[in-house]
PDB file of N, CA and C in Angstrom:
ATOM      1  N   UNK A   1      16.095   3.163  -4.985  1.00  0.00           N
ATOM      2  CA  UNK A   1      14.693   3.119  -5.307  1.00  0.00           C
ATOM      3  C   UNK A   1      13.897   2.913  -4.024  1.00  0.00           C
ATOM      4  N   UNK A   2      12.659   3.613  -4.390  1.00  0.00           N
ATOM      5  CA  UNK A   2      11.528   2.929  -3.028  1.00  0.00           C
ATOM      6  C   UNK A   2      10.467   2.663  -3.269  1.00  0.00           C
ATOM      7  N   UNK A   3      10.132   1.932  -2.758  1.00  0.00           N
ATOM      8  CA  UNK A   3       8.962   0.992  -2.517  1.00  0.00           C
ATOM      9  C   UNK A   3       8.323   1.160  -1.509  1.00  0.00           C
ATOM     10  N   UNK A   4       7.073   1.614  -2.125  1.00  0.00           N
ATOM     11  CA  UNK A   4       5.627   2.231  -1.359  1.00  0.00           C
ATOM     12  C   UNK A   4       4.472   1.040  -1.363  1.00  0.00           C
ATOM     13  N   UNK A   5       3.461   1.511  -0.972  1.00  0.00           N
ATOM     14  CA  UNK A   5       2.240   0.685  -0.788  1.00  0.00           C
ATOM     15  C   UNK A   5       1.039   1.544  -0.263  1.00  0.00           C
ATOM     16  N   UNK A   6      -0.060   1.550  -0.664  1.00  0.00           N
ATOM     17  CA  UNK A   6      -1.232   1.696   0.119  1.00  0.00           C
ATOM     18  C   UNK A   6      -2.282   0.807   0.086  1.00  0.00           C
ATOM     19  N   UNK A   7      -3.862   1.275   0.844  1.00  0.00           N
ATOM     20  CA  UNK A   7      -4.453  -0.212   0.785  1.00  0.00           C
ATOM     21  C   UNK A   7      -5.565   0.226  -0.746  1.00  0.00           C
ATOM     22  N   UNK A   8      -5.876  -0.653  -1.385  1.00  0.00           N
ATOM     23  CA  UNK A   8      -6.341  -0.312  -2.050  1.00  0.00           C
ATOM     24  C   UNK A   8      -7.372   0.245  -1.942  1.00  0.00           C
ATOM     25  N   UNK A   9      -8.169   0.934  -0.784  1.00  0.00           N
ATOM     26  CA  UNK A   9      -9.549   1.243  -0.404  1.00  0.00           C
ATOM     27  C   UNK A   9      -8.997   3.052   0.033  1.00  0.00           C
ATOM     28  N   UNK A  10      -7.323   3.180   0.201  1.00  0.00           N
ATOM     29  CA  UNK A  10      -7.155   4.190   0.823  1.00  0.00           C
ATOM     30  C   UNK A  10      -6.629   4.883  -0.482  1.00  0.00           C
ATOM     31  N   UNK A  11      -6.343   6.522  -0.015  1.00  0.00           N
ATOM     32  CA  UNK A  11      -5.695   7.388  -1.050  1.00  0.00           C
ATOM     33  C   UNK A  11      -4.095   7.662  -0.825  1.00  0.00           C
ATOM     34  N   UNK A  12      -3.717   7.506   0.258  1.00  0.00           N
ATOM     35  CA  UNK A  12      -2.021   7.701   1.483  1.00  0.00           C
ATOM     36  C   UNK A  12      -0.601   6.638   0.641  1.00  0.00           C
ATOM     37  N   UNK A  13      -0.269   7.011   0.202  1.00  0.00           N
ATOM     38  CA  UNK A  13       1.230   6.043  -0.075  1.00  0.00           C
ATOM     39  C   UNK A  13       1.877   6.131   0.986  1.00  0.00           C
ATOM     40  N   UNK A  14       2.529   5.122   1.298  1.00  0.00           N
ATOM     41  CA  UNK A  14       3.424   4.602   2.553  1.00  0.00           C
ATOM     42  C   UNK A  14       4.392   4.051   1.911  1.00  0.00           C
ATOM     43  N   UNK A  15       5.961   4.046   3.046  1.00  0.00           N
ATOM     44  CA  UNK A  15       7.125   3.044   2.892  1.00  0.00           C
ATOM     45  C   UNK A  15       6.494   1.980   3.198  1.00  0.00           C
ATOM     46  N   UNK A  16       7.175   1.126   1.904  1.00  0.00           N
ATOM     47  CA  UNK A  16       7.341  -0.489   2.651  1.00  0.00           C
ATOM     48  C   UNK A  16       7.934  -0.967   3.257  1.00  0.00           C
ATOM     49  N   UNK A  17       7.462  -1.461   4.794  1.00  0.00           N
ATOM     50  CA  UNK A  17       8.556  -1.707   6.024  1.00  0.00           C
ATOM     51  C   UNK A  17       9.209  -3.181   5.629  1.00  0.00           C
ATOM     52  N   UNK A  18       8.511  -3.411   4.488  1.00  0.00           N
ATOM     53  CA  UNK A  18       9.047  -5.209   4.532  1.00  0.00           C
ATOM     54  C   UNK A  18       7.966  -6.381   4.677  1.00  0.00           C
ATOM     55  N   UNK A  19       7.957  -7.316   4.366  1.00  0.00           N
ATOM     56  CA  UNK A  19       6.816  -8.903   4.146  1.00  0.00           C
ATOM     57  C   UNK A  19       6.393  -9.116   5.577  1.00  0.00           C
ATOM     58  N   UNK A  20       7.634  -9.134   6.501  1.00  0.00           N
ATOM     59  CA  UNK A  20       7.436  -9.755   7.647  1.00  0.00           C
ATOM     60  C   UNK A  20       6.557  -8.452   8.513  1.00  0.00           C
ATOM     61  N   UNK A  21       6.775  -7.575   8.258  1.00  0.00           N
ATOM     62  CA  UNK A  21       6.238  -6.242   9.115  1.00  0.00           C
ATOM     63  C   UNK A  21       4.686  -5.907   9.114  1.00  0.00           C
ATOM     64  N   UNK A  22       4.255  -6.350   7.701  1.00  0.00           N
ATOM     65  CA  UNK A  22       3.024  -6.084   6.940  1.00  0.00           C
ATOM     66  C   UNK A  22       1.874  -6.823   8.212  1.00  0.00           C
ATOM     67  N   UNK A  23       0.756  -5.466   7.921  1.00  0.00           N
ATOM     68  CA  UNK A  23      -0.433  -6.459   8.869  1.00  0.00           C
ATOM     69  C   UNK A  23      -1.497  -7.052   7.618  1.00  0.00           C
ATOM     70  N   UNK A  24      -1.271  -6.258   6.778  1.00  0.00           N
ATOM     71  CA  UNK A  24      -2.358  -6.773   5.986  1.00  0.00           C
ATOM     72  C   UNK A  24      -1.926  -7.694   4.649  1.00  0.00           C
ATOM     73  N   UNK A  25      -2.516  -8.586   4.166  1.00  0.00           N
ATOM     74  CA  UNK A  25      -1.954  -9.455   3.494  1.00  0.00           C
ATOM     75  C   UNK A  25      -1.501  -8.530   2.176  1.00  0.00           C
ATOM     76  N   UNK A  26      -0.774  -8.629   1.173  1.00  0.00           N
ATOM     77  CA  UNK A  26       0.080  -8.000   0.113  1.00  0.00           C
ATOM     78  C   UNK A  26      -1.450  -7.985  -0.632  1.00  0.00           C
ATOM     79  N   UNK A  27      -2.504  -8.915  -1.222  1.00  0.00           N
ATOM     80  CA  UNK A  27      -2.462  -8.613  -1.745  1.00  0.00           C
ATOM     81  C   UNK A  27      -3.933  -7.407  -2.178  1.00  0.00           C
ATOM     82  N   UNK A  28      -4.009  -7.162  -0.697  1.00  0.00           N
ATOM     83  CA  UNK A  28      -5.177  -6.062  -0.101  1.00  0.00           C
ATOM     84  C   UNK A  28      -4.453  -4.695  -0.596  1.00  0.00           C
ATOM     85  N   UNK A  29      -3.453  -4.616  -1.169  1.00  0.00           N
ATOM     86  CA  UNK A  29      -2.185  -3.430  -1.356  1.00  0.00           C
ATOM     87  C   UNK A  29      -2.021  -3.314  -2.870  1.00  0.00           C
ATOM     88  N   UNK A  30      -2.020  -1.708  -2.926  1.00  0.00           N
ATOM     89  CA  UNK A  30      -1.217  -1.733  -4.514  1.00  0.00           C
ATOM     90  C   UNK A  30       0.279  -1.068  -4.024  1.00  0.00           C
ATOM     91  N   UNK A  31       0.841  -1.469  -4.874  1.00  0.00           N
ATOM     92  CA  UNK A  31       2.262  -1.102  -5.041  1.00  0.00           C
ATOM     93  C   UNK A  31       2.943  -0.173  -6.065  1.00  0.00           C
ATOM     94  N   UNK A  32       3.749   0.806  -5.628  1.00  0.00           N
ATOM     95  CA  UNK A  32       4.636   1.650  -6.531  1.00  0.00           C
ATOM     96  C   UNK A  32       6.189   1.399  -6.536  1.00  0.00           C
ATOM     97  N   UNK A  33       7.070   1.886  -7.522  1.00  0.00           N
ATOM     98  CA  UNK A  33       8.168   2.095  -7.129  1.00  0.00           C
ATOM     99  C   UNK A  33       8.745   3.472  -7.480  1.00  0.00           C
ATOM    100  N   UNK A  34       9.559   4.239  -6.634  1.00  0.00           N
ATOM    101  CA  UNK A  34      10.018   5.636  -6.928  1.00  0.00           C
ATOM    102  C   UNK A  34      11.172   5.875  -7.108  1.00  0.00           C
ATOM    103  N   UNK A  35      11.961   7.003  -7.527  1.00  0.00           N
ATOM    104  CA  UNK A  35      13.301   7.367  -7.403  1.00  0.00           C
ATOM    105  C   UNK A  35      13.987   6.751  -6.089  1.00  0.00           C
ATOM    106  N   UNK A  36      15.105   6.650  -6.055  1.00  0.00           N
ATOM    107  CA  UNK A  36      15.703   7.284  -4.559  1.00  0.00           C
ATOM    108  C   UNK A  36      15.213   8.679  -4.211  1.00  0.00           C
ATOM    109  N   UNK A  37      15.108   9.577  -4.486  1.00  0.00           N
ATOM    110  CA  UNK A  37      15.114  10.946  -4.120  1.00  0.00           C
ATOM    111  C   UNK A  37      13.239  11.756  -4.332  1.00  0.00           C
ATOM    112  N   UNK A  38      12.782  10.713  -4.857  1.00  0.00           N
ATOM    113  CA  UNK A  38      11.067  10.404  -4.760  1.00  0.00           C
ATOM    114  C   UNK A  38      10.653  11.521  -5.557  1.00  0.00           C
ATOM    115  N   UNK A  39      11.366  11.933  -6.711  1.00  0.00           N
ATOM    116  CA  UNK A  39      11.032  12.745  -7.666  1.00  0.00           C
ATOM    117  C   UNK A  39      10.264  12.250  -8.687  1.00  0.00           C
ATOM    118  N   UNK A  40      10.290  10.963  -8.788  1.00  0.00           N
ATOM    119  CA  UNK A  40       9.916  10.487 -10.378  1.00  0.00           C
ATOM    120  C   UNK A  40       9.101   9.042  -9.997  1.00  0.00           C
ATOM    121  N   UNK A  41       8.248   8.581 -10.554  1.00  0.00           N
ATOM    122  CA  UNK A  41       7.353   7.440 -10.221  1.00  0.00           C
ATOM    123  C   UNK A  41       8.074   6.316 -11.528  1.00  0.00           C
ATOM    124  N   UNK A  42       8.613   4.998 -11.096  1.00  0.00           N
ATOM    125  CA  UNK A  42       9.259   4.491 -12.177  1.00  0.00           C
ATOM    126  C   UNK A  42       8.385   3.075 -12.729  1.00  0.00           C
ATOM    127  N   UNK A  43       7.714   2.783 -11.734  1.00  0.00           N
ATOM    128  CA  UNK A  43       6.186   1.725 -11.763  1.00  0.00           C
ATOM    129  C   UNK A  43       5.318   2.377 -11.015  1.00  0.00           C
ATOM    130  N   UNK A  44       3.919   2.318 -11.954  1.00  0.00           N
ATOM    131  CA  UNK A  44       2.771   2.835 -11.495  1.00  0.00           C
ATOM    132  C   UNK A  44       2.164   1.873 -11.018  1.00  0.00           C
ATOM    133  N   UNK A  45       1.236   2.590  -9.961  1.00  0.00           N
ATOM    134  CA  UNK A  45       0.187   0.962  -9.383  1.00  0.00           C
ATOM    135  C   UNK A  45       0.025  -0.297 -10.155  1.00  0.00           C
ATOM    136  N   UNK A  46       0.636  -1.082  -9.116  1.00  0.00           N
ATOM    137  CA  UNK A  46       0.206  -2.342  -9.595  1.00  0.00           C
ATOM    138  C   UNK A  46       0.573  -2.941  -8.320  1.00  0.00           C
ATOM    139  N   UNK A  47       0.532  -4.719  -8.885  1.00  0.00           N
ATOM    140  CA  UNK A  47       0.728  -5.611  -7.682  1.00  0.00           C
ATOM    141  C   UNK A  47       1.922  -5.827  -6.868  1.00  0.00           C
ATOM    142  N   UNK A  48       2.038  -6.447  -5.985  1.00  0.00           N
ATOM    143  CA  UNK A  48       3.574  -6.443  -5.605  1.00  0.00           C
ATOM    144  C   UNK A  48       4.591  -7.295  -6.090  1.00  0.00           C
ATOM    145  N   UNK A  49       3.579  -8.661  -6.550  1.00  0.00           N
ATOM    146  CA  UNK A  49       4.845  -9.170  -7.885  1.00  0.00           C
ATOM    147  C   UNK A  49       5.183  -8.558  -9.437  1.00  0.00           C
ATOM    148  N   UNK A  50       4.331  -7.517  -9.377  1.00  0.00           N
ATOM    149  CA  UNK A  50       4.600  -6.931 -10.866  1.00  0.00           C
ATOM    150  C   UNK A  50       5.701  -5.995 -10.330  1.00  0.00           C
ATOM    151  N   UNK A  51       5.483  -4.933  -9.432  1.00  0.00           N
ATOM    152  CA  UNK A  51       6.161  -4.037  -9.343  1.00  0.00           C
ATOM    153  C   UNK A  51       7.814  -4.799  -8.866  1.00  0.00           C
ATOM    154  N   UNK A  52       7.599  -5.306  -8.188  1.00  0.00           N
ATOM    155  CA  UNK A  52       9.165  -6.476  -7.407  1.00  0.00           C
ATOM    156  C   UNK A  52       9.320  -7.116  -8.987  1.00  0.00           C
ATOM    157  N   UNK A  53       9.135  -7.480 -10.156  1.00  0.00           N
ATOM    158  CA  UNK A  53       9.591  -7.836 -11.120  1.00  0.00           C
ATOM    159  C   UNK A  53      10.445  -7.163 -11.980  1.00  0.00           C
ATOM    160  N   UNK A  54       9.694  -6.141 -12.031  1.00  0.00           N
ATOM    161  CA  UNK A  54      10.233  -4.505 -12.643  1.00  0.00           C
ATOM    162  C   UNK A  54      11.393  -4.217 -11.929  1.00  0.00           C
ATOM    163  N   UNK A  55      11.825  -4.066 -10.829  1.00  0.00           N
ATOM    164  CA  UNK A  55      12.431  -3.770  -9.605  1.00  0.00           C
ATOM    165  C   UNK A  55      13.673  -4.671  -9.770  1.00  0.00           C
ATOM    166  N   UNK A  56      13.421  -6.257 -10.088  1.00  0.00           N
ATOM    167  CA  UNK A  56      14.740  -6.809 -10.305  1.00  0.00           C
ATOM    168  C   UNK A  56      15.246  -6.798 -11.324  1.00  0.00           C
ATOM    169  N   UNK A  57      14.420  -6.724 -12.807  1.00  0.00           N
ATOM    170  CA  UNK A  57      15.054  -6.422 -14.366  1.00  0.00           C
ATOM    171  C   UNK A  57      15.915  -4.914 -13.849  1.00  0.00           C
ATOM    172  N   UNK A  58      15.306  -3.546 -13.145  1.00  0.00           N
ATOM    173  CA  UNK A  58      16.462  -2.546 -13.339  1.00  0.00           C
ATOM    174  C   UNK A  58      17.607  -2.831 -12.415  1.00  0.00           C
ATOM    175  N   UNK A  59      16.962  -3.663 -11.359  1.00  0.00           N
ATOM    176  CA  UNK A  59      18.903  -4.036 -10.343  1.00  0.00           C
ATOM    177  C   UNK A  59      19.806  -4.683 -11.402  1.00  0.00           C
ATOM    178  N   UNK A  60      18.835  -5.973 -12.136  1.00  0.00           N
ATOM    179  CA  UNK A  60      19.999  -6.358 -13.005  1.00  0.00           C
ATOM    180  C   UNK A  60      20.501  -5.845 -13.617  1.00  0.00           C
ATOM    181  N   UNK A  61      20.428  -4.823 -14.954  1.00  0.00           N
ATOM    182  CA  UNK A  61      21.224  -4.453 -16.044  1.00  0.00           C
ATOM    183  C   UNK A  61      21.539  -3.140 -15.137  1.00  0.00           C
ATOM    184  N   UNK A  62      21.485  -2.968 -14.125  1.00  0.00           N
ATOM    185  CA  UNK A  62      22.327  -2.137 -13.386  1.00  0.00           C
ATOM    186  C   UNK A  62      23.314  -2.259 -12.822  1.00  0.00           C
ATOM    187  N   UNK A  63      23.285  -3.525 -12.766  1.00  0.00           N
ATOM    188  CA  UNK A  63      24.758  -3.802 -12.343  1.00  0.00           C
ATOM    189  C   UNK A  63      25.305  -5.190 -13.076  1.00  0.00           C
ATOM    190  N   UNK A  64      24.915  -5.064 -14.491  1.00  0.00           N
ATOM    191  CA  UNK A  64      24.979  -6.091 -15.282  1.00  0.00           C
ATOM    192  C   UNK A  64      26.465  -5.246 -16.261  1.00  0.00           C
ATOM    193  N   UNK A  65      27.601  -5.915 -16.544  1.00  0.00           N
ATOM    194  CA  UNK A  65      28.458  -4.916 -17.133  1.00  0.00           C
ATOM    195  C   UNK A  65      30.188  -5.387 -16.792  1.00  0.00           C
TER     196      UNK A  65
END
């Protein structure tokens, strides 16, 4: 999966380089999450604890078994 970001004032999706990398505070940002292969949008805009919530319910029952 990947995890994008833009600022909320802009139209551009970007990789997320990571918390520590970020210049602008998270929560100036909306957040997506995508395929691996960036075909399919699997969370639509939202915040970065909504989307990182979403993000750990599918790691879990993904490798829940």
């Amino acid at each position: 999966m990947v995890l994008q970001f833009k600022l909320k004032t802009s139209s551009r999706w970007q990789d997320y380089p990571g918390k520590s990398k970020m210049k602008v505070p998270l929560a100036r940002c909306d957040f997506r999450l995508l395929t691996s292969d960036r075909r399919r949008v699997i969370v639509e805009k939202g915040s970065y604890d909504a989307v990182m919530k979403r993000f750990r319910q599918i790691e879990f029952f993904k490798h829940k078994g």
